[in-house]
C-alpha atoms as a PDB file:
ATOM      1  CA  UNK A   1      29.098 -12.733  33.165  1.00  0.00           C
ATOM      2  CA  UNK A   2      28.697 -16.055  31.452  1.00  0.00           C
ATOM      3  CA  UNK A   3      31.983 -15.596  29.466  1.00  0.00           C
ATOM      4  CA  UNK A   4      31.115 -12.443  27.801  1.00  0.00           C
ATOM      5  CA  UNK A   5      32.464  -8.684  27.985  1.00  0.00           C
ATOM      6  CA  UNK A   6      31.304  -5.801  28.206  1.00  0.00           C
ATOM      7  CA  UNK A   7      27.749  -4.448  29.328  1.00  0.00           C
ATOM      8  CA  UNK A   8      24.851  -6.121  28.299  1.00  0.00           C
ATOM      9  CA  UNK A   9      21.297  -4.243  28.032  1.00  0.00           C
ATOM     10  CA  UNK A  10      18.323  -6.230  28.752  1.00  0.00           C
ATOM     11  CA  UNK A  11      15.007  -5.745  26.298  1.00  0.00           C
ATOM     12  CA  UNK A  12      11.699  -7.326  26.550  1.00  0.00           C
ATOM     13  CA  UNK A  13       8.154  -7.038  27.160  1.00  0.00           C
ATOM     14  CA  UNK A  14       5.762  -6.413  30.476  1.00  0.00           C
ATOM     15  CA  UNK A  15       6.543  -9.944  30.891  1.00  0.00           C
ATOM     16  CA  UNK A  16      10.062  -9.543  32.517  1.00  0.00           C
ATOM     17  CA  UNK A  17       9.338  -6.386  33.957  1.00  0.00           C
ATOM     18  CA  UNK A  18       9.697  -7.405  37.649  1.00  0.00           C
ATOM     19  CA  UNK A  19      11.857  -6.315  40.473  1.00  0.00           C
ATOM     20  CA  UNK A  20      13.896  -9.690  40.870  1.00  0.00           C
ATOM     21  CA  UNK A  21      14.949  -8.986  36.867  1.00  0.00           C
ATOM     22  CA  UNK A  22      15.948  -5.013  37.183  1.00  0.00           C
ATOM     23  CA  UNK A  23      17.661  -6.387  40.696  1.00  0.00           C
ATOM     24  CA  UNK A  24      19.503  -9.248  39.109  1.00  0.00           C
ATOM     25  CA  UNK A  25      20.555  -6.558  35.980  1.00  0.00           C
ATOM     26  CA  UNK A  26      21.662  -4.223  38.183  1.00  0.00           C
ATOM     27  CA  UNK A  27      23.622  -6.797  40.034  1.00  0.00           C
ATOM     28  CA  UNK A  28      26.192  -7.721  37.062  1.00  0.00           C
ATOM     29  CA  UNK A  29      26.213  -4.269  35.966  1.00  0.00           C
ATOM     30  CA  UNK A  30      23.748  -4.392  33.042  1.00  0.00           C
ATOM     31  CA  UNK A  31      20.914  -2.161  32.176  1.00  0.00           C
ATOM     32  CA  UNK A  32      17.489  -3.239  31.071  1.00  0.00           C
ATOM     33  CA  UNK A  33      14.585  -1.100  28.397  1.00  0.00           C
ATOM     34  CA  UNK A  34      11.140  -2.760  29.546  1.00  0.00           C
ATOM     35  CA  UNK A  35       8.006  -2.021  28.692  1.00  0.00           C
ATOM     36  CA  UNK A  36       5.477  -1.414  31.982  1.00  0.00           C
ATOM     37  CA  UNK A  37       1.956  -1.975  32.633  1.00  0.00           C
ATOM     38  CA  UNK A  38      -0.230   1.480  32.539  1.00  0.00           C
ATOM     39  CA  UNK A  39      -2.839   0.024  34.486  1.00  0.00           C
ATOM     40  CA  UNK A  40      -0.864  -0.937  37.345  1.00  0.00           C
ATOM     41  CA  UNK A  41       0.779   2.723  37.602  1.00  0.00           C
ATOM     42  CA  UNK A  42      -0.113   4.720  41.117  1.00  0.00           C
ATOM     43  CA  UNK A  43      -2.603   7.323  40.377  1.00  0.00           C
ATOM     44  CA  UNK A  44       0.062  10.217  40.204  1.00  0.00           C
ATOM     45  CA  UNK A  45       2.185   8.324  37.473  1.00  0.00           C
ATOM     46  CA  UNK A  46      -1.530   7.922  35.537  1.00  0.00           C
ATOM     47  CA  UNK A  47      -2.102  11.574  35.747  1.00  0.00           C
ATOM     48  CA  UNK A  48       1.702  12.539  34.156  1.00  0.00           C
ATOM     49  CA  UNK A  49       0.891   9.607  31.458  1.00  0.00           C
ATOM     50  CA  UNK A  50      -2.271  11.026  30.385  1.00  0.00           C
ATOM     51  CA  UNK A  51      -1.154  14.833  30.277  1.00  0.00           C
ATOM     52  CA  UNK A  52      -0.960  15.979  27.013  1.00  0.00           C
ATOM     53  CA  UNK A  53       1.485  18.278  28.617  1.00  0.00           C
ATOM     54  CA  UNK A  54       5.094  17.413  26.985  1.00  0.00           C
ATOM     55  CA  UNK A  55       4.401  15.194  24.348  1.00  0.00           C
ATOM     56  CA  UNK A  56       6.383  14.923  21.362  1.00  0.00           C
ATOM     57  CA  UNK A  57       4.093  14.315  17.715  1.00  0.00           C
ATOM     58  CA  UNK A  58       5.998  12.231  15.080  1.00  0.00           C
ATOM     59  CA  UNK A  59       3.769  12.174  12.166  1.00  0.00           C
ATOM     60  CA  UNK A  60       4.307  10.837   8.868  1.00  0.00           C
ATOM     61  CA  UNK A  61       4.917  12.680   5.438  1.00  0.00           C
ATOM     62  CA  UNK A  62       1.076  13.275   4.886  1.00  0.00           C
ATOM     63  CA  UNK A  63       1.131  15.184   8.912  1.00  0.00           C
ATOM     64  CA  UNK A  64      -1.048  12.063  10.237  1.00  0.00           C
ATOM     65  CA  UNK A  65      -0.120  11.241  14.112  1.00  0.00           C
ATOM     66  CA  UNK A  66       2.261   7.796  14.193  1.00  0.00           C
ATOM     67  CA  UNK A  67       3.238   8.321  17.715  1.00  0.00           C
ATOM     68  CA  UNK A  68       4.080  10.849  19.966  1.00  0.00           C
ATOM     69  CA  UNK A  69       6.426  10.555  23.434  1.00  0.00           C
ATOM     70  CA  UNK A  70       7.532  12.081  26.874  1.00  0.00           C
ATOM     71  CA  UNK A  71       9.814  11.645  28.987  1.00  0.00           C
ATOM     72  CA  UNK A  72      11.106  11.979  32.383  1.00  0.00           C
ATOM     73  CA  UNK A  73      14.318  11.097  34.631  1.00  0.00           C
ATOM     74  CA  UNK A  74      13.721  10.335  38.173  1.00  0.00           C
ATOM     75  CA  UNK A  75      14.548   8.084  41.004  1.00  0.00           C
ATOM     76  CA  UNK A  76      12.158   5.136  41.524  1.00  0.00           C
ATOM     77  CA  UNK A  77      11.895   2.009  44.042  1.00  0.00           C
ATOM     78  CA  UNK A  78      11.366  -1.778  43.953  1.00  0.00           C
ATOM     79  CA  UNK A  79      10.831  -4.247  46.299  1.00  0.00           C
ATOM     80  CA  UNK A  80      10.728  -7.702  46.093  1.00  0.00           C
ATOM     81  CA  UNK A  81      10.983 -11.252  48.192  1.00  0.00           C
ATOM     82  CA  UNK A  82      14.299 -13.691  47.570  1.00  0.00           C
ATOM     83  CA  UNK A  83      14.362 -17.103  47.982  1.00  0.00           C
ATOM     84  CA  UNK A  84      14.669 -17.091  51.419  1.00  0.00           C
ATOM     85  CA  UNK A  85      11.655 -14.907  52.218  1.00  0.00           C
ATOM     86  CA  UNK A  86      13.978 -11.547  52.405  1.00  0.00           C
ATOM     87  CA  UNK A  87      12.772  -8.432  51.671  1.00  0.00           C
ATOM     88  CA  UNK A  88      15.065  -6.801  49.349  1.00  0.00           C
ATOM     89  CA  UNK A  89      14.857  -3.132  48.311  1.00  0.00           C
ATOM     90  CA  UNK A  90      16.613  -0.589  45.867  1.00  0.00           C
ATOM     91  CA  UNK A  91      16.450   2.566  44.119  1.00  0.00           C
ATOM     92  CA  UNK A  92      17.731   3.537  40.922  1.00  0.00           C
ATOM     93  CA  UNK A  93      17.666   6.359  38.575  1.00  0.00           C
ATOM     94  CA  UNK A  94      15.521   5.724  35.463  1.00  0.00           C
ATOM     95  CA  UNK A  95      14.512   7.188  32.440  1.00  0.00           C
ATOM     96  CA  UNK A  96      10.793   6.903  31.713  1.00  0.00           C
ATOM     97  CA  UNK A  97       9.544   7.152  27.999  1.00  0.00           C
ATOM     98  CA  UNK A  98       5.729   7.396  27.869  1.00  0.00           C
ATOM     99  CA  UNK A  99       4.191   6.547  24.065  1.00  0.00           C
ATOM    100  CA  UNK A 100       0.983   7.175  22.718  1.00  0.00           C
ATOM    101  CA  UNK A 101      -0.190   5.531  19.258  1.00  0.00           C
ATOM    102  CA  UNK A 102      -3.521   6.352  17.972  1.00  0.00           C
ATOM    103  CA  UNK A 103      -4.039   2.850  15.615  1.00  0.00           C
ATOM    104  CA  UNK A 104      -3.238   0.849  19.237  1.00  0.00           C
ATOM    105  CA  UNK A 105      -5.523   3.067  20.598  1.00  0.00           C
ATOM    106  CA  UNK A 106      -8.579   2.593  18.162  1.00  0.00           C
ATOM    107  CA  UNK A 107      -7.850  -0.951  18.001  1.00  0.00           C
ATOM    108  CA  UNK A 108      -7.751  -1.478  22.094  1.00  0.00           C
ATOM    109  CA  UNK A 109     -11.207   0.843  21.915  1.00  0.00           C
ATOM    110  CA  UNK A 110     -12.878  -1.816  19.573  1.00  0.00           C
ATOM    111  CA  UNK A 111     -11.458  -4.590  21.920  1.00  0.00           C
ATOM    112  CA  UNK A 112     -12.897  -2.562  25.219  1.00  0.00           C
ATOM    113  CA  UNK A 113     -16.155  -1.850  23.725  1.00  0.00           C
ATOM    114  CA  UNK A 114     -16.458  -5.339  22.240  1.00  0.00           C
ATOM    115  CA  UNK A 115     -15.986  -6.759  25.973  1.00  0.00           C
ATOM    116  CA  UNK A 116     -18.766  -4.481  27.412  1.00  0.00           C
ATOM    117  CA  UNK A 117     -21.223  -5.383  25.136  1.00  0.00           C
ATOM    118  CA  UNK A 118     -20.763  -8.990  25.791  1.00  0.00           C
ATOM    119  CA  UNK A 119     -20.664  -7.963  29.554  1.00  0.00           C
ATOM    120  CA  UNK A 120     -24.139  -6.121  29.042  1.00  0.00           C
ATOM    121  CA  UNK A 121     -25.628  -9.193  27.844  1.00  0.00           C
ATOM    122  CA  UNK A 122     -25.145 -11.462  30.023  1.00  0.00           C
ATOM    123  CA  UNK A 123     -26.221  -9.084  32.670  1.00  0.00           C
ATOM    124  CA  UNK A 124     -29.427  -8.800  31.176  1.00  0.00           C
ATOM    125  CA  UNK A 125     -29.424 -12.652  30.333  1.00  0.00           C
ATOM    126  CA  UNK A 126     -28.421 -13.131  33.921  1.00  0.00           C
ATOM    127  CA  UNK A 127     -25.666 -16.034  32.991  1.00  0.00           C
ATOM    128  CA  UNK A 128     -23.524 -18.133  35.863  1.00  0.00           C
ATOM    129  CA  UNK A 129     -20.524 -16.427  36.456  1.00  0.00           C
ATOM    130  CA  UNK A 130     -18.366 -18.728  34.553  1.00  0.00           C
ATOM    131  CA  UNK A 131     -19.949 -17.450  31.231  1.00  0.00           C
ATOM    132  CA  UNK A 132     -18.584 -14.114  31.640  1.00  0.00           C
ATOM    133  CA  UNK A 133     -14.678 -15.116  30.923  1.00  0.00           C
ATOM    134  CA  UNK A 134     -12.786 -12.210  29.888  1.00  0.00           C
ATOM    135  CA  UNK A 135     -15.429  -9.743  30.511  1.00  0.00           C
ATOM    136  CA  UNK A 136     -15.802 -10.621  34.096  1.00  0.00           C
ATOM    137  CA  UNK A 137     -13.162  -7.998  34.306  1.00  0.00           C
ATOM    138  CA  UNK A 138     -15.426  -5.451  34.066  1.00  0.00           C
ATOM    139  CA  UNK A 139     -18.471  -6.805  35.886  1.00  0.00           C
ATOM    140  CA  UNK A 140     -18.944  -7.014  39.791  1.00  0.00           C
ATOM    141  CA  UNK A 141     -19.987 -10.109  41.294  1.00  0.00           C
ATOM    142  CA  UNK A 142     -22.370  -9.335  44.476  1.00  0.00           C
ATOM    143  CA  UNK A 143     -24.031 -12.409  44.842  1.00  0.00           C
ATOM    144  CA  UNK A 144     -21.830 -15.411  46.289  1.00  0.00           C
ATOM    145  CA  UNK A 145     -24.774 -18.517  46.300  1.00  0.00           C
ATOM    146  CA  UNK A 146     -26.847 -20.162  44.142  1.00  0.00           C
ATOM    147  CA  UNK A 147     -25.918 -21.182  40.197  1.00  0.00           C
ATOM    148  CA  UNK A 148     -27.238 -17.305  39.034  1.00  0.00           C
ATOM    149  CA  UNK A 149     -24.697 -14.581  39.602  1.00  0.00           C
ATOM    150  CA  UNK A 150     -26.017 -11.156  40.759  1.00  0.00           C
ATOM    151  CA  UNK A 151     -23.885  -8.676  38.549  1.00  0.00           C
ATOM    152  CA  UNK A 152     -23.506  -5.070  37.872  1.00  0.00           C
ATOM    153  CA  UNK A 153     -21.160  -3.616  35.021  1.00  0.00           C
ATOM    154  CA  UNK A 154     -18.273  -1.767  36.718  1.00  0.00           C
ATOM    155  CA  UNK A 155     -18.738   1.392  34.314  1.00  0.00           C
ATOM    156  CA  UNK A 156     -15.445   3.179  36.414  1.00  0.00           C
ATOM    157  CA  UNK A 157     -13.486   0.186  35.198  1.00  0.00           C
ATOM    158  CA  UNK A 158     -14.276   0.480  31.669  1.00  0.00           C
ATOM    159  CA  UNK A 159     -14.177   4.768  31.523  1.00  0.00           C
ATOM    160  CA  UNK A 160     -10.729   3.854  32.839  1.00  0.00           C
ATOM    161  CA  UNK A 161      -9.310   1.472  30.330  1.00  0.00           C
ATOM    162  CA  UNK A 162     -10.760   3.428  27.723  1.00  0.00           C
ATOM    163  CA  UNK A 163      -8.411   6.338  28.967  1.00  0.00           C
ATOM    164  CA  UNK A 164      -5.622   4.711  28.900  1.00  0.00           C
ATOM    165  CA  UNK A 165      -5.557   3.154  25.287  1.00  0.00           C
ATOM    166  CA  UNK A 166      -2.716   3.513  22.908  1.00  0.00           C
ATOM    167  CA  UNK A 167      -0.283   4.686  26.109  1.00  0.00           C
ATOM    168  CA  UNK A 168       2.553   2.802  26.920  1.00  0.00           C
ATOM    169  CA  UNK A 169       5.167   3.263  29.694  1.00  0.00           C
ATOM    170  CA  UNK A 170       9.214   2.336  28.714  1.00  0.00           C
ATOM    171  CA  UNK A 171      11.198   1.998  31.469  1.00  0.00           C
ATOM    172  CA  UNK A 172      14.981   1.631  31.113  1.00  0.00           C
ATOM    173  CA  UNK A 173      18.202   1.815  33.593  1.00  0.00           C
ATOM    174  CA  UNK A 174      20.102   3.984  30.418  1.00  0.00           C
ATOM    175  CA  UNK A 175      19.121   7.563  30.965  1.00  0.00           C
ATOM    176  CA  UNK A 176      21.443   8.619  28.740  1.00  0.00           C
ATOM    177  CA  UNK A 177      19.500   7.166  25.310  1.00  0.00           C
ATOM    178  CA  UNK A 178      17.320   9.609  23.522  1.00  0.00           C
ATOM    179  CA  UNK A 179      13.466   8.856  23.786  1.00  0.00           C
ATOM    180  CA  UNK A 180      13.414   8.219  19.887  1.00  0.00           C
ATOM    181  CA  UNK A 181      16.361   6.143  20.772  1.00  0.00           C
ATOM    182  CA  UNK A 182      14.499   4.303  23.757  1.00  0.00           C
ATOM    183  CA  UNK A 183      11.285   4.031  21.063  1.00  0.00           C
ATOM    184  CA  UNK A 184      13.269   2.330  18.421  1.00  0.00           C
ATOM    185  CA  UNK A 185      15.035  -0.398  20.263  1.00  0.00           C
ATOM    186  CA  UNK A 186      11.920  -1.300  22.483  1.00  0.00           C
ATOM    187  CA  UNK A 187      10.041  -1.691  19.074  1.00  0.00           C
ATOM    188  CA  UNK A 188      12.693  -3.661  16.948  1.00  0.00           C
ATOM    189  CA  UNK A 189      11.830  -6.915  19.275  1.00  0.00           C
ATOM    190  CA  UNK A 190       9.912  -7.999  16.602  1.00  0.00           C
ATOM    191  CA  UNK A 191      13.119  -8.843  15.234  1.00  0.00           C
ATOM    192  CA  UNK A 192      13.862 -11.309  17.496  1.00  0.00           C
ATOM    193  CA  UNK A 193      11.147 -13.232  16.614  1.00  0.00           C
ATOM    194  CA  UNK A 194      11.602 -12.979  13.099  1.00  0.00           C
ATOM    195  CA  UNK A 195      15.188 -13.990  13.327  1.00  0.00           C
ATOM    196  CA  UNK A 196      13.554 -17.143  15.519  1.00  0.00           C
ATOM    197  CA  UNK A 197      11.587 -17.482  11.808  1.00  0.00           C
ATOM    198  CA  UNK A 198      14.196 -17.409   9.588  1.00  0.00           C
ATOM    199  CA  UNK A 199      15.591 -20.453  11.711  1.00  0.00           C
ATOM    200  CA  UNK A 200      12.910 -22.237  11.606  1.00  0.00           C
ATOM    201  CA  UNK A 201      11.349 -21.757   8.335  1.00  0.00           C
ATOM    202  CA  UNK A 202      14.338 -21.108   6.396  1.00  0.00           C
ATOM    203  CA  UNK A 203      16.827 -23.172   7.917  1.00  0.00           C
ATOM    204  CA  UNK A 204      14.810 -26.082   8.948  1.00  0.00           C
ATOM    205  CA  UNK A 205      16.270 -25.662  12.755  1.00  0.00           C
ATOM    206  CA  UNK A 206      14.539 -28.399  14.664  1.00  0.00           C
ATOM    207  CA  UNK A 207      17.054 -31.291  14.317  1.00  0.00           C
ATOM    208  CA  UNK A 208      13.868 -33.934  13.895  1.00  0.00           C
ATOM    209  CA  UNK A 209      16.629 -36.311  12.741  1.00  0.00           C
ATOM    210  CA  UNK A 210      19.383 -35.952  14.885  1.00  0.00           C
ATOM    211  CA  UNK A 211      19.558 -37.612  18.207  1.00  0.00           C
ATOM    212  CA  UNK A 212      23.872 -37.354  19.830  1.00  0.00           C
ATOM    213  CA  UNK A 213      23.636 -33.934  22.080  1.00  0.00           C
ATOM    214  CA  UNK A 214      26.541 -33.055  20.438  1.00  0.00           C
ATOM    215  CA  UNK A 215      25.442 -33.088  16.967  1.00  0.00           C
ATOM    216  CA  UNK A 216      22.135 -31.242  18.017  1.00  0.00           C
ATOM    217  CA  UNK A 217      24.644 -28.346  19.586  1.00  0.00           C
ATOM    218  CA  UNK A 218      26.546 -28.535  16.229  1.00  0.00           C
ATOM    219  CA  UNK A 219      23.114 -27.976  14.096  1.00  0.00           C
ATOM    220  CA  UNK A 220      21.883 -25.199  15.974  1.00  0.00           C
ATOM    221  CA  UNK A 221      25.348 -23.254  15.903  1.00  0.00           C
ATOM    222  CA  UNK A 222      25.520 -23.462  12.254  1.00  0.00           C
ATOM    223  CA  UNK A 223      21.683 -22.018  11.582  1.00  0.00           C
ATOM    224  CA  UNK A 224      22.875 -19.163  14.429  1.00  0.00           C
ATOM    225  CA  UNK A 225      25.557 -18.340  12.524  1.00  0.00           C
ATOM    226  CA  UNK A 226      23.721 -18.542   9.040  1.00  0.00           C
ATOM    227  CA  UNK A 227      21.134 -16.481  10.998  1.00  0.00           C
ATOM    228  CA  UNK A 228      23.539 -13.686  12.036  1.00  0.00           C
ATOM    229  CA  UNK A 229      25.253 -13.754   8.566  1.00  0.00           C
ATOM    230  CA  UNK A 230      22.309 -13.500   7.174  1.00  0.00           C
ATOM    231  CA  UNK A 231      20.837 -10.457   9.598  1.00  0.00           C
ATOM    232  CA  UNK A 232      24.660  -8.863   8.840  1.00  0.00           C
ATOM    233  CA  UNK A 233      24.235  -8.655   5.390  1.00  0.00           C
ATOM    234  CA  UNK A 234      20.464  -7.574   5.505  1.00  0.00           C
ATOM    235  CA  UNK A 235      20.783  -4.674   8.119  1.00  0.00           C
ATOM    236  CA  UNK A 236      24.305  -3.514   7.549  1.00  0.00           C
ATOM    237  CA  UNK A 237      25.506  -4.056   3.816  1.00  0.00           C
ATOM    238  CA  UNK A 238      22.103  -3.823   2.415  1.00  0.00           C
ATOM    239  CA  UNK A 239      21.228  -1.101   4.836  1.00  0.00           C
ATOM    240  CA  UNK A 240      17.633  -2.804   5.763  1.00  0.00           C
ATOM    241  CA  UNK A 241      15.914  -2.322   2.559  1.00  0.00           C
ATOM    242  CA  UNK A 242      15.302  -5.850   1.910  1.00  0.00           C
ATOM    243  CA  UNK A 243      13.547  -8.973   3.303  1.00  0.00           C
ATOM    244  CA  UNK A 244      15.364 -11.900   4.678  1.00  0.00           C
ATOM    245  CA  UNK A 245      13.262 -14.103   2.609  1.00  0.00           C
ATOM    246  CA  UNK A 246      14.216 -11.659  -0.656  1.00  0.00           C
ATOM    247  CA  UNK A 247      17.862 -12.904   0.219  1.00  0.00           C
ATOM    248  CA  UNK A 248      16.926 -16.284   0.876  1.00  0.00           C
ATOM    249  CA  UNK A 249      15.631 -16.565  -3.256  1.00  0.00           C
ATOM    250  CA  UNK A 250      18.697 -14.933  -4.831  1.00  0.00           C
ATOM    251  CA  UNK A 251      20.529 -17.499  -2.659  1.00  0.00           C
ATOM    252  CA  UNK A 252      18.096 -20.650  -3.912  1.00  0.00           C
ATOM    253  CA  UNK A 253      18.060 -19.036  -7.473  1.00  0.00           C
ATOM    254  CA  UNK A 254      21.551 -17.983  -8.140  1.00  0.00           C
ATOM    255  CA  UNK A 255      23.739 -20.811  -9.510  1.00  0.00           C
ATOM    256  CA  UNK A 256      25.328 -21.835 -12.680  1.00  0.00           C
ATOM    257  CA  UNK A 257      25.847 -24.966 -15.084  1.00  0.00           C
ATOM    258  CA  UNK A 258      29.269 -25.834 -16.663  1.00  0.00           C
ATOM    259  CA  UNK A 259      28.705 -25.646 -20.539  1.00  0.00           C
ATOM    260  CA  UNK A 260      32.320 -26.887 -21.627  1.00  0.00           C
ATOM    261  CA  UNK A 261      34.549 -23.978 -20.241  1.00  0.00           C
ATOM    262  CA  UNK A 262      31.744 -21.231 -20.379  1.00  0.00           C
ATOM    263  CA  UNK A 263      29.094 -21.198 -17.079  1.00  0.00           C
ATOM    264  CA  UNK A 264      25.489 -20.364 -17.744  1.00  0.00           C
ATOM    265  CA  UNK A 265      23.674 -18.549 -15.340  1.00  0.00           C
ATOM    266  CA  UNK A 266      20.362 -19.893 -14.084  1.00  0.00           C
ATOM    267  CA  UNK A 267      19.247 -16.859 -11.600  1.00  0.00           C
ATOM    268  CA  UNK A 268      15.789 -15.397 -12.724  1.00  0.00           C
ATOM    269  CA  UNK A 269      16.423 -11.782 -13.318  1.00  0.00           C
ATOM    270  CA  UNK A 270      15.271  -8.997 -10.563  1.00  0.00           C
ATOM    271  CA  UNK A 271      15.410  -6.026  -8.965  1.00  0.00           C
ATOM    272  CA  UNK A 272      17.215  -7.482  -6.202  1.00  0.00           C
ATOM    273  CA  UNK A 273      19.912  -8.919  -8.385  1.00  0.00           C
ATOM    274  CA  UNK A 274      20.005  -5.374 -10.307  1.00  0.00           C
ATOM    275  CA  UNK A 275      21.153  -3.642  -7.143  1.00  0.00           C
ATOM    276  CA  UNK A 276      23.537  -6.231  -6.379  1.00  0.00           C
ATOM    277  CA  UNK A 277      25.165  -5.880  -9.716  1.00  0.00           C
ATOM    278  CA  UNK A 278      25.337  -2.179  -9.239  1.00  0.00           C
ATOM    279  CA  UNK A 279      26.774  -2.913  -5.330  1.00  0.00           C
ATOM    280  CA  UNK A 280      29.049  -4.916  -6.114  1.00  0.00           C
ATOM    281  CA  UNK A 281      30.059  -4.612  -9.506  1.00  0.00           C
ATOM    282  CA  UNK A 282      30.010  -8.236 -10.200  1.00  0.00           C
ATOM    283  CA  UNK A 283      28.811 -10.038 -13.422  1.00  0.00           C
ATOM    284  CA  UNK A 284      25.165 -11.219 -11.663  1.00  0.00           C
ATOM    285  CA  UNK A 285      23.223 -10.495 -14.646  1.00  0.00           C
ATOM    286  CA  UNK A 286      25.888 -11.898 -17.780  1.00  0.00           C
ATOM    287  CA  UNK A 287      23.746 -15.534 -18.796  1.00  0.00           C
ATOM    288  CA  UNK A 288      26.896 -16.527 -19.987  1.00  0.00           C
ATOM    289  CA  UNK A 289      30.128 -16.034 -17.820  1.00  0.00           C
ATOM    290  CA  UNK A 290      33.878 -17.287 -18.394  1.00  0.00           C
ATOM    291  CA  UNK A 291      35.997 -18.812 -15.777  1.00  0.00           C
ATOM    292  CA  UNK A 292      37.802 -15.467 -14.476  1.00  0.00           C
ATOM    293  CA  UNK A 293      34.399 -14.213 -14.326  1.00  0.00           C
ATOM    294  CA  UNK A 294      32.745 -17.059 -12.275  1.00  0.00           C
ATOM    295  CA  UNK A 295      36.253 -16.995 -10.172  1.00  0.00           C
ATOM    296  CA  UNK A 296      35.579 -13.369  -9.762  1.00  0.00           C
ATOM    297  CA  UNK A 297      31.908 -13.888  -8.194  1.00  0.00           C
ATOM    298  CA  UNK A 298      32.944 -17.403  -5.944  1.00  0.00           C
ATOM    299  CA  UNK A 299      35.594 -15.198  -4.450  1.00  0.00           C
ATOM    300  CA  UNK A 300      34.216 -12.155  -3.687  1.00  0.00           C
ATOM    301  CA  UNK A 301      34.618 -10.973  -0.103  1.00  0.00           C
ATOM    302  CA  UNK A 302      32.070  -8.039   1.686  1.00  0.00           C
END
């Protein structure tokens, strides 16, 4: 599809978690790793999420909880309308990874219990409907005239949303991955946007001065490419133990001034520069180098 071989895995949010998507996927013979809405589960896919029954604890090195997962492989269907008004409907055989993280959870709690208070008040304050805003959500509406609305908190509601804090549902085509597998790609999307960053920040992406389509396609190859050079050299050579933006520095920083036939060295010293010394075994840290020398460092290949 679109040019490109091979088999292409989709990965995103609740957002494109729909039917149409996993259909459309499935169609060119993709897979897809989405993340599901809890709420929205039927009731019998809410009891096996909130089972402790199964779960797998990954703590860190002091034994505190990070995370802990289940899993389960079964066959589950979708439905959904095309543009011609046809009902369309599948099956497939998925892999479901449920997650549980306590911070999300004490953090959702806070959010929850912040909501009900405000949702208590202006019960008691008896505001117009239209004050309630998010909270409504957890406040039935029994009176339909008049400027007052006649509300009662929906307690069930809340004890329900409470339960389900921290839990997450991962839903994905490739029953084959490993739920830590399943756990780490989901939650490297923040990578995505971060590579979106770099582009923008970094490598001033929006052409504000350019104006032939051409030359706008031409500036935004060039920061893609700098951007997967740059993600390359991070994640694989440097084995992810350094910031973009650490990279970005010793790039700015590192450059030398012609002193007859010597070259001075202008780079600040670090620790980043200290492991690339050591990595490479090129003269990074010599303040004054001779031409083999700055030959040696302009032509060194990864």
């Amino acid at each position: 599809q679109n040019e490109i071989n091979g088999r292409i895995v989709q990965v995103a949010d609740k957002g494109l978690n729909c039917a149409r998507n996993i259909y459309e996927a499935l169609k060119h013979h993709d897979g897809y790793l989405f993340s599901k809405s809890c709420k929205q589960l039927p009731e019998t896919e809410k009891i096996w999420l909130l089972l402790d029954n199964g779960y797998k604890e990954i703590k860190d090195q002091n034994g505190h909880i990070l995370y802990k997962t289940k899993e389960c492989i079964d066959d589950f269907s979708y439905s959904f309308l095309d543009d011609s008004n046809k009902k369309i409907q599948f099956t497939i055989t998925e892999k479901r990874v449920a997650t549980y993280n306590p911070k999300l959870a004490r953090k959702q709690l806070l959010e929850i219990e912040k909501l009900e208070h405000k949702a208590y008040s202006l019960c008691l304050s008896k505001a117009k409907r239209e004050e309630y805003g998010e909270c409504s959500k957890y406040v039935d509406f029994k009176g339909k005239d008049g400027t007052k609305a006649n509300a009662a908190i929906n307690k069930e509601k809340i004890e329900k949303d409470k339960a389900l804090c921290g839990y997450n549902l991962l839903v994905t085509s490739e029953i084959h991955l490993s739920q830590e597998e399943i756990y780490s790609v989901y939650h490297n999307l923040w990578r995505i946007e971060e590579s979106f960053r770099i582009m923008k920040s970094e490598l001033d992406a929006r052409p504000v001065y350019l104006k032939n389509k051409e030359t706008i396609y031409g500036h935004f190859l060039i920061c893609y490419l700098s951007t997967l050079l740059i993600r390359l050299l991070q994640i694989y050579e440097l084995e992810d133990k350094y910031s973009y933006q650490e990279l970005f520095k010793f790039m700015r920083n590192c450059y030398f001034t012609v002193y007859g036939k010597k070259y001075i060295n202008m780079a600040t010293k670090s620790e980043f520069i200290d492991m690339l010394t050591d990595k490479t075994q090129l003269p990074l840290k010599n303040a004054i180098l001779s031409e083999k020398q700055y030959q040696k460092i302009l032509g060194y290949k990864l």
